[in-house]
C-alpha atoms as a PDB file:
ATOM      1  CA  UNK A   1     249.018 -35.556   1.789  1.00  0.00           C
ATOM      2  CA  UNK A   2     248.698 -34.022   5.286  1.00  0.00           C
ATOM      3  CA  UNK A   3     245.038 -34.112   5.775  1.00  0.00           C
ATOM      4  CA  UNK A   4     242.139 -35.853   4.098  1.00  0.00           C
ATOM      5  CA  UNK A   5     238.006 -35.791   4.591  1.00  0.00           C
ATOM      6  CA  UNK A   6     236.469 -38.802   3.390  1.00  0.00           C
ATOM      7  CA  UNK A   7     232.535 -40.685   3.625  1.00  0.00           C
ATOM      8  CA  UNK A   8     232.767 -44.020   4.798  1.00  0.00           C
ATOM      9  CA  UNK A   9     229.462 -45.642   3.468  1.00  0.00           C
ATOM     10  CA  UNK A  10     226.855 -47.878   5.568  1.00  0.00           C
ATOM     11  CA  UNK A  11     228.011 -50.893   6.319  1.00  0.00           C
ATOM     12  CA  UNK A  12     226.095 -53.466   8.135  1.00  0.00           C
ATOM     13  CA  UNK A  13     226.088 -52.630  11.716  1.00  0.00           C
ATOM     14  CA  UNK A  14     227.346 -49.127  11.401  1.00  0.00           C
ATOM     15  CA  UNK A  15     225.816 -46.101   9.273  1.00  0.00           C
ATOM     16  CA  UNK A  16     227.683 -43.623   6.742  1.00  0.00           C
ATOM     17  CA  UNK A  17     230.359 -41.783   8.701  1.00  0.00           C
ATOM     18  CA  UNK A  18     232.052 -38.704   7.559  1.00  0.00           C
ATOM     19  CA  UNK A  19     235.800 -38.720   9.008  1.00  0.00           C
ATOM     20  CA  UNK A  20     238.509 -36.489   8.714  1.00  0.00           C
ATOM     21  CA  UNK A  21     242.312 -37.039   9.578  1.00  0.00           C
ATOM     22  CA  UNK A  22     245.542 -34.674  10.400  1.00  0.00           C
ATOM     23  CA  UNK A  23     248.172 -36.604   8.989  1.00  0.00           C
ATOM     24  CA  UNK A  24     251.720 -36.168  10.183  1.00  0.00           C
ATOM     25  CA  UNK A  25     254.782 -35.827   7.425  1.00  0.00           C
ATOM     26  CA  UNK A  26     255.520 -39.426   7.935  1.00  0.00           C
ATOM     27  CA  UNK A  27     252.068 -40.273   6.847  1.00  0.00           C
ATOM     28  CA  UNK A  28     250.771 -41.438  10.156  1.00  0.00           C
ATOM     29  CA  UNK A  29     246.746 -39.989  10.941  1.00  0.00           C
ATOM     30  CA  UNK A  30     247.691 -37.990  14.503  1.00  0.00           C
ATOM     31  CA  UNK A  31     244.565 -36.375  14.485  1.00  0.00           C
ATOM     32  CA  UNK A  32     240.913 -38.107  13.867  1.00  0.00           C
ATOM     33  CA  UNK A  33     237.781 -36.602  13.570  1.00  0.00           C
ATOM     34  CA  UNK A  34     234.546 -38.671  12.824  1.00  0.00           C
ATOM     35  CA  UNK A  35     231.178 -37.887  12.568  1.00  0.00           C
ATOM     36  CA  UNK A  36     227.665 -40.254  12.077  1.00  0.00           C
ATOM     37  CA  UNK A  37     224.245 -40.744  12.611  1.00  0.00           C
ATOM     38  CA  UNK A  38     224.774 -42.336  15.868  1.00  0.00           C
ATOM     39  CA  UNK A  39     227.763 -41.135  17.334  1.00  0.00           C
ATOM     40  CA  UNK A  40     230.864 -38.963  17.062  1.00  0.00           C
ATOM     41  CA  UNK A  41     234.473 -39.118  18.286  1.00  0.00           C
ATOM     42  CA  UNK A  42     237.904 -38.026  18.337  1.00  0.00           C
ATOM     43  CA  UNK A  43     241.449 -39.399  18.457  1.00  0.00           C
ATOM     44  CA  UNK A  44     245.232 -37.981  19.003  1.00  0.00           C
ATOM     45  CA  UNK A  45     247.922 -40.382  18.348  1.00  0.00           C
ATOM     46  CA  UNK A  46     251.430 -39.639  20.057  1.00  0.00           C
ATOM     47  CA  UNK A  47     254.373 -39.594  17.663  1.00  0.00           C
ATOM     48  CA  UNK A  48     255.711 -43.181  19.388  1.00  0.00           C
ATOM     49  CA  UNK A  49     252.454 -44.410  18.111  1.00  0.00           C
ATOM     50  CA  UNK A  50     251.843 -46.174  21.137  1.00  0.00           C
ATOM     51  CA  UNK A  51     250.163 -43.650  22.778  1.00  0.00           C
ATOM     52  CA  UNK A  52     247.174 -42.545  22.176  1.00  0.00           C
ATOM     53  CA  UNK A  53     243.288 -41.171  23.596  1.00  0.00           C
ATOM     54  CA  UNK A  54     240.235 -41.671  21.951  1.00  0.00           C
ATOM     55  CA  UNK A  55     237.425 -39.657  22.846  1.00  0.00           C
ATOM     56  CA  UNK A  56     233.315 -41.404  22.118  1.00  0.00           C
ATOM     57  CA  UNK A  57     230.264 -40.516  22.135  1.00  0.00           C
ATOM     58  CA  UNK A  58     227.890 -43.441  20.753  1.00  0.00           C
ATOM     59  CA  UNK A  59     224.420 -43.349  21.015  1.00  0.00           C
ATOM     60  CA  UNK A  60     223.595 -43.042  24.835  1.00  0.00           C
ATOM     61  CA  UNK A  61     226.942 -44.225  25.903  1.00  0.00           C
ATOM     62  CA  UNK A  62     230.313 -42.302  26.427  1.00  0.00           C
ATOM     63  CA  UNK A  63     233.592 -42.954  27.116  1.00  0.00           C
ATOM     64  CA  UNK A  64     237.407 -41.753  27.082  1.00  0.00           C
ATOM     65  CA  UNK A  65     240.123 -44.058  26.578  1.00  0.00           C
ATOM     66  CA  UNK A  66     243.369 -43.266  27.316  1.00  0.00           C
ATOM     67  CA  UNK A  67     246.570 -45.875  26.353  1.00  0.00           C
ATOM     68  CA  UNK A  68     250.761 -45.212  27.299  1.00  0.00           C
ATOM     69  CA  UNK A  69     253.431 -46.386  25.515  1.00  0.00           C
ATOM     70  CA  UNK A  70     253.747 -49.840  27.025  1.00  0.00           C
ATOM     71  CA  UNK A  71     249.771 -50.792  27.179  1.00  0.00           C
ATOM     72  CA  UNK A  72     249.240 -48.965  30.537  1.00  0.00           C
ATOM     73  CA  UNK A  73     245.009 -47.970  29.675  1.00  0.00           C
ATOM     74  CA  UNK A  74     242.652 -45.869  31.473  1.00  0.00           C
ATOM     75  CA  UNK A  75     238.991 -46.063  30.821  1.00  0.00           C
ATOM     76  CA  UNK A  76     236.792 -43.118  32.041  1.00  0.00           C
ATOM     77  CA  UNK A  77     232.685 -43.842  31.489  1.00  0.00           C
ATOM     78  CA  UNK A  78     230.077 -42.084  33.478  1.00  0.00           C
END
């Protein structure tokens, strides 16, 4: 399977989120797309694994994260 669109239900906490995933051939999610009453984001994964950004907007807050191979992180917020 290479890409998949699922509905994660309520859970206390968080509400029903619809998410959607680009899976590379060795069956790791590079690409992440979610979607939910209160929010929204995105995420790329590098092929280390290690590597990654993850892009959030929850309710009135925003950020961008942004980790290197090695746990080097950068948070961006307004």
């Amino acid at each position: 399977m290479r890409a998949s669109l699922s509905i994660q239900p309520e859970v206390e906490g968080a509400s029903e989120t619809v998410l959607f995933r680009l899976i590379h051939p060795n069956g790791q999610p590079s690409v992440k797309i979610s979607a939910s009453m209160t929010g929204a984001g995105l995420s790329f994964v590098g092929g280390d694994d290690e590597s990654y950004i993850i892009l959030e907007a929850d309710g009135p807050e925003s950020r961008l994260k942004m980790v290197e191979q090695g746990g080097r992180e950068h948070l961006v917020s307004p």
